[in-house]
N, C-alpha and C. Protein backbone atom coordinates (compact mmCIF):
# COMPACT_ATOMS: atom_id res chain seq x y z
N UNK A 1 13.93 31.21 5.58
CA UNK A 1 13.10 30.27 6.31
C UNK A 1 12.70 30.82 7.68
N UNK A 2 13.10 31.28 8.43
CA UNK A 2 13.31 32.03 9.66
C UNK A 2 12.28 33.43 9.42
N UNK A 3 12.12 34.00 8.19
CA UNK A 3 11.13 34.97 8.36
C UNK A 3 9.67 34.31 8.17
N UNK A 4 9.61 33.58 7.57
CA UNK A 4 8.58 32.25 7.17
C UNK A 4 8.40 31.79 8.60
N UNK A 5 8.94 31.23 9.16
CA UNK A 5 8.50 30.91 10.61
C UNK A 5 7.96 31.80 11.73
N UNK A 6 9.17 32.81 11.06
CA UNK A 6 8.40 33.99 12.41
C UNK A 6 7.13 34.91 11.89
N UNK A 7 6.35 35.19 10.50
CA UNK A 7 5.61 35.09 10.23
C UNK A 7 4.12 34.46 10.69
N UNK A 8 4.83 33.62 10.27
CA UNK A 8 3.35 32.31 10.76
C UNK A 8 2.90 31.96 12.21
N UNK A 9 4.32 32.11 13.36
CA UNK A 9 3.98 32.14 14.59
C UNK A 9 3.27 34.05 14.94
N UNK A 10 3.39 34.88 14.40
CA UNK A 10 3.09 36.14 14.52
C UNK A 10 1.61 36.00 14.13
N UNK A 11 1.43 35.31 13.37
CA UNK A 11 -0.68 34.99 12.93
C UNK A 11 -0.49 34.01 13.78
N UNK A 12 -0.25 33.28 14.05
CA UNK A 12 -0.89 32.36 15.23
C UNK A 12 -0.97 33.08 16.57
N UNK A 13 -0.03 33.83 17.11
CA UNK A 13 -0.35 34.54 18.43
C UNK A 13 -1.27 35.42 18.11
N UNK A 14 -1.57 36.08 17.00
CA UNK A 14 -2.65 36.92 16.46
C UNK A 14 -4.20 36.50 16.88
N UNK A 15 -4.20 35.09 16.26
CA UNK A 15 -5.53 34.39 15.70
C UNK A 15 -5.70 33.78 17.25
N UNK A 16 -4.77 33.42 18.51
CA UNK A 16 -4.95 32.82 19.59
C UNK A 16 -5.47 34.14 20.40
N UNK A 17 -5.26 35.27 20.69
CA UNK A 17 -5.66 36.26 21.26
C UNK A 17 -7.06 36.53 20.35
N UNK A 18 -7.38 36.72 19.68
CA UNK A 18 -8.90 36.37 19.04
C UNK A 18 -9.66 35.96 19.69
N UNK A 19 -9.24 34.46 19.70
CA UNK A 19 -9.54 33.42 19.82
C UNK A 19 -10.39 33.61 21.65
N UNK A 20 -9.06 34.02 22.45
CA UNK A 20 -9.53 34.35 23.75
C UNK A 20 -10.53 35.19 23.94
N UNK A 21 -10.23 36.50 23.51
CA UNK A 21 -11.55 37.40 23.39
C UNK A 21 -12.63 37.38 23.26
N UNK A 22 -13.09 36.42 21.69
CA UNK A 22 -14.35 36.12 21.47
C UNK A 22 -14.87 34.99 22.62
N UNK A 23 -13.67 34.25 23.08
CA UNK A 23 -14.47 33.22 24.14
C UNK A 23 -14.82 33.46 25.86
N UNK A 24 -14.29 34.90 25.56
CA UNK A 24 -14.38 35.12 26.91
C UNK A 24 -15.62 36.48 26.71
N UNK A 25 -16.17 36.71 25.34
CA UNK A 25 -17.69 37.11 24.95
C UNK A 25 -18.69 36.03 25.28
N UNK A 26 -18.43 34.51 25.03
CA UNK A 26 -19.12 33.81 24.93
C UNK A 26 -19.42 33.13 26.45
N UNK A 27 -18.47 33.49 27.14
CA UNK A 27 -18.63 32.48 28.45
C UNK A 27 -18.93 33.63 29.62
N UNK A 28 -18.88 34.84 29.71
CA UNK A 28 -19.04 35.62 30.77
C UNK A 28 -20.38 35.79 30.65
N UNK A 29 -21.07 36.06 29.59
CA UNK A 29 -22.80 36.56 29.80
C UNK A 29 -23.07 37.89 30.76
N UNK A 30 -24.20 37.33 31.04
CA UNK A 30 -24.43 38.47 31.89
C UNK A 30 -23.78 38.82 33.41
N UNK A 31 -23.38 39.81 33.93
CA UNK A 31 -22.51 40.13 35.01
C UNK A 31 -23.28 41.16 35.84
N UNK A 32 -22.60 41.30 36.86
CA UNK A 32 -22.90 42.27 38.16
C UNK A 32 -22.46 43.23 38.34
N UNK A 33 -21.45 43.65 37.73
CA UNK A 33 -20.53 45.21 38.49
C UNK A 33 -20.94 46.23 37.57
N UNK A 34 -21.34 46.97 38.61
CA UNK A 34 -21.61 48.44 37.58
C UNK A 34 -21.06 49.59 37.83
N UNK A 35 -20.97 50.10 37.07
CA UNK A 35 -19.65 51.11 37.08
C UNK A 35 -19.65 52.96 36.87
N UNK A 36 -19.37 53.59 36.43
CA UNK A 36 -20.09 55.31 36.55
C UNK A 36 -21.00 55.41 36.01
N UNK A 37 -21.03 55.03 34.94
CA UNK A 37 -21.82 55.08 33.40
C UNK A 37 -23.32 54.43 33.99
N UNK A 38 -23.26 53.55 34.30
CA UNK A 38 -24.59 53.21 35.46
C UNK A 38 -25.10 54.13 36.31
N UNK A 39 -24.51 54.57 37.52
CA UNK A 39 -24.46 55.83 38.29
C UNK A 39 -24.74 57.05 37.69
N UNK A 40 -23.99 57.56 36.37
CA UNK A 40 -24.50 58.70 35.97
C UNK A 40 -26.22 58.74 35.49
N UNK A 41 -25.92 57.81 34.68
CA UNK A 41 -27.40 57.84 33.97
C UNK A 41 -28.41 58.01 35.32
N UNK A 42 -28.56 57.24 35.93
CA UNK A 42 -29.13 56.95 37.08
C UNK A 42 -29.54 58.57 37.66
N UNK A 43 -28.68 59.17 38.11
CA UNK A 43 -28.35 61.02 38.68
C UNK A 43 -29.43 61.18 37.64
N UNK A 44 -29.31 61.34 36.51
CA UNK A 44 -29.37 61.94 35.14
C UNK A 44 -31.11 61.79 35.20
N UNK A 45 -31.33 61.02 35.31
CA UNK A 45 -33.07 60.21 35.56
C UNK A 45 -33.75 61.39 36.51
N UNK A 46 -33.26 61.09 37.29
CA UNK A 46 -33.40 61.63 38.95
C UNK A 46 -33.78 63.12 38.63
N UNK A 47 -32.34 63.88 38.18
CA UNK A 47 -32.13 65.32 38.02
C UNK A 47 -33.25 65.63 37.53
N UNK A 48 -34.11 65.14 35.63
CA UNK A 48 -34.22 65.73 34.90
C UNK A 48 -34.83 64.30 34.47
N UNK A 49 -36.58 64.09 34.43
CA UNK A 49 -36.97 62.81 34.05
C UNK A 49 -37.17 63.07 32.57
N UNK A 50 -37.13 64.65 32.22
CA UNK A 50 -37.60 64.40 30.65
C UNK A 50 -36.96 64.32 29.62
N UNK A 51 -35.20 64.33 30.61
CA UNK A 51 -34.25 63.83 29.46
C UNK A 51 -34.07 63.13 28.31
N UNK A 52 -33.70 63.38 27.12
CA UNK A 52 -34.03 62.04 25.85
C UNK A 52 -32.29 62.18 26.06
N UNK A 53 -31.90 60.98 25.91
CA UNK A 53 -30.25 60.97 25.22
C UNK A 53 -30.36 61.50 23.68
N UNK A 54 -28.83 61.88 23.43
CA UNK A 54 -28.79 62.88 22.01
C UNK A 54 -28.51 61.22 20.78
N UNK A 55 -27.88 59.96 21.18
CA UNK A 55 -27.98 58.97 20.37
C UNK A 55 -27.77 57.82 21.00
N UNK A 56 -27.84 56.86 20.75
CA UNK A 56 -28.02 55.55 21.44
C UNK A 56 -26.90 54.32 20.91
N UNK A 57 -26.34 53.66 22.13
CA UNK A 57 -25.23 52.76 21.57
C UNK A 57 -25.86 51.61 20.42
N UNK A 58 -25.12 51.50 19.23
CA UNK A 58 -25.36 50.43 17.83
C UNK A 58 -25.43 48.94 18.80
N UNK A 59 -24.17 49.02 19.86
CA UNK A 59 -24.38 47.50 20.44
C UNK A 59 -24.14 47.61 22.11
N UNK A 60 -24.88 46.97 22.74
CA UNK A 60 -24.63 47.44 24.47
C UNK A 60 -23.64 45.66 24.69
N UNK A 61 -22.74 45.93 25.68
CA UNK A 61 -21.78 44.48 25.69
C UNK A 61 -22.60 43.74 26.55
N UNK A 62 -22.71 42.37 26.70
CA UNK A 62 -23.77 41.75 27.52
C UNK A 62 -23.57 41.64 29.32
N UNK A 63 -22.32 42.56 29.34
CA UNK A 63 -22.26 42.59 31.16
C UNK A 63 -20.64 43.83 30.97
N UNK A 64 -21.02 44.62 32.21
CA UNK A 64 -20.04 45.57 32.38
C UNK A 64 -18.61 45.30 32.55
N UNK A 65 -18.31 43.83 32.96
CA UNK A 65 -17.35 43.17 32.90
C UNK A 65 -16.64 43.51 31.68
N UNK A 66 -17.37 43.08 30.60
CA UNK A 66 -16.86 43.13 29.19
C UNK A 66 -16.75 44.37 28.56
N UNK A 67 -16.91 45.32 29.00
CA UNK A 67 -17.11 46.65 28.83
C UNK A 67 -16.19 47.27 29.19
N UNK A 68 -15.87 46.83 30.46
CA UNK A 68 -14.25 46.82 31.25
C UNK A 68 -13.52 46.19 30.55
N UNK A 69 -13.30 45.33 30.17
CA UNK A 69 -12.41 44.49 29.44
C UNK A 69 -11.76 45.20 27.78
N UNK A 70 -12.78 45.99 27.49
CA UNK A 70 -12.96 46.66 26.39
C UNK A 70 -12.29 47.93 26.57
N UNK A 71 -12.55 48.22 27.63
CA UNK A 71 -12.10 49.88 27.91
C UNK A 71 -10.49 49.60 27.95
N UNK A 72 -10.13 48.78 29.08
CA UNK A 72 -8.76 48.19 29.15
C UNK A 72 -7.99 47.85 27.92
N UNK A 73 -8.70 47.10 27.17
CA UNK A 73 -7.96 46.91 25.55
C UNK A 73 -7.73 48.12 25.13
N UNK A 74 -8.52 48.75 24.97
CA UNK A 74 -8.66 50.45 24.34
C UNK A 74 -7.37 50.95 24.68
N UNK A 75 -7.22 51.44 26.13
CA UNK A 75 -6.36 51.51 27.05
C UNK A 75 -5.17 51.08 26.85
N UNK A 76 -4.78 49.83 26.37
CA UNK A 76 -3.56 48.88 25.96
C UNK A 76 -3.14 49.29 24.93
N UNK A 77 -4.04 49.44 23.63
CA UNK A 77 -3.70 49.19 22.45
C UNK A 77 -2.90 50.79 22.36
N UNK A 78 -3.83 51.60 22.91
CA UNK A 78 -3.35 53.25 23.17
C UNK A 78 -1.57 53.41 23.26
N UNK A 79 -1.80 52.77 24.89
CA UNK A 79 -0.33 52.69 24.95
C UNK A 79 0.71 52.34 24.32
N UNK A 80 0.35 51.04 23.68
CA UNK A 80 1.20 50.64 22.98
C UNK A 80 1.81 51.20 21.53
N UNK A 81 0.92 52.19 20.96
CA UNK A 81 0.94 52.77 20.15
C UNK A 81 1.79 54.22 20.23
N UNK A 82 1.64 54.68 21.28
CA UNK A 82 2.26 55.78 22.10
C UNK A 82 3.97 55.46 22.27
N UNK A 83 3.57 54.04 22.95
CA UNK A 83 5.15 53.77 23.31
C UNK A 83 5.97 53.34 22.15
N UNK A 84 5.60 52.74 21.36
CA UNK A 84 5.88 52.45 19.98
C UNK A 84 6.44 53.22 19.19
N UNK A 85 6.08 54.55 18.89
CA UNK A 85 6.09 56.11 18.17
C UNK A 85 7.34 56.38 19.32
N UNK A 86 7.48 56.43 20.57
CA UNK A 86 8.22 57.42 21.45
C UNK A 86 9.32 56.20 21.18
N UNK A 87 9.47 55.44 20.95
CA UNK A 87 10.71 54.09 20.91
C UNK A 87 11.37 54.52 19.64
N UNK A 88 10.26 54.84 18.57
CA UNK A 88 10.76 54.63 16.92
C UNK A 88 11.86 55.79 16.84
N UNK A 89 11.21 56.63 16.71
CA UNK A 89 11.60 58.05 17.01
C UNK A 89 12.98 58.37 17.98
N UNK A 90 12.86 57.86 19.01
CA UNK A 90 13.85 57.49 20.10
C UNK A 90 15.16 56.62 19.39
N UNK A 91 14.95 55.68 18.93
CA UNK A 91 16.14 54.90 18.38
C UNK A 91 16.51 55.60 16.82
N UNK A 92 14.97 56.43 16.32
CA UNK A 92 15.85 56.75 14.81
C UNK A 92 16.63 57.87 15.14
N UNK A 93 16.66 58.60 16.08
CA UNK A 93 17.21 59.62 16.60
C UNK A 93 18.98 59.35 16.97
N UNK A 94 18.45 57.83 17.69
CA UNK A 94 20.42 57.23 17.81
C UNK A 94 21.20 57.05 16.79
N UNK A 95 20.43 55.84 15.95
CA UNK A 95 20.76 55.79 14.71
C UNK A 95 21.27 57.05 13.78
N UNK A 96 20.87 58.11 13.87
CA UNK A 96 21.17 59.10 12.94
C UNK A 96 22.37 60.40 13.54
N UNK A 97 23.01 60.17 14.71
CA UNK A 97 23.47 60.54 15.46
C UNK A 97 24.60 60.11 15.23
N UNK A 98 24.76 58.71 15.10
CA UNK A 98 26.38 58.13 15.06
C UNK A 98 26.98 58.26 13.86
C-alpha cells in the first residue's frame, strides 16, 4: 500500500510542476530583458549586413524571460543527472566494499 501511495504522490508532484510551467508560458507573454543572444545577433548585423543564418529556430519562446527559465531547467535537469550518476556509483561503490 505504501508503494501505491508513494507512486501516485510521485505523478502528482510530476503533473503539479507541469502544471506550473505551462502556466507560467501562459501568464508571462511578452517580456523585456534581453540577453547575449540579442547583443550578438545585433554585432552580427552591424559586422556583416549580408549575413544569412545557417538555420532558423522551429519555435522562438514569447519573451527572454522564458528562455531563461528554459536555459535554467536545462541547467537543473543537467545537474541533477550528473549528481545522480556521481551518488549511484558513489554508494554502489560502498555497498560492494563491505
Amino acid at each position: 500500500m505504501k508503494k501505491y501511495i508513494q507512486k501516485n504522490q510521485n505523478i502528482f508532484l510530476l503533473l503539479a510542476i507541469i502544471a506550473i510551467v505551462i502556466g507560467v508560458f501562459a501568464y508571462v507573454g511578452e517580456s523585456e530583458f534581453g540577453g547575449s543572444d540579442g547583443h550578438a545577433e545585433e554585432y552580427i548585423t552591424q559586422a556583416n549586413p549580408d549575413y544569412e543564418p545557417w538555420f532558423s529556430s522551429i519555435w522562438e519562446p514569447p519573451g527572454s524571460e522564458i528562455e531563461s527559465l528554459l536555459f535554467a531547467l536545462q541547467a537543473a535537469i543537467g545537474a541533477g543527472v550528473i549528481c545522480y550518476v556521481i551518488g549511484y556509483y558513489k554508494g554502489r561503490r560502498a555497498t560492494i566494499s563491505k
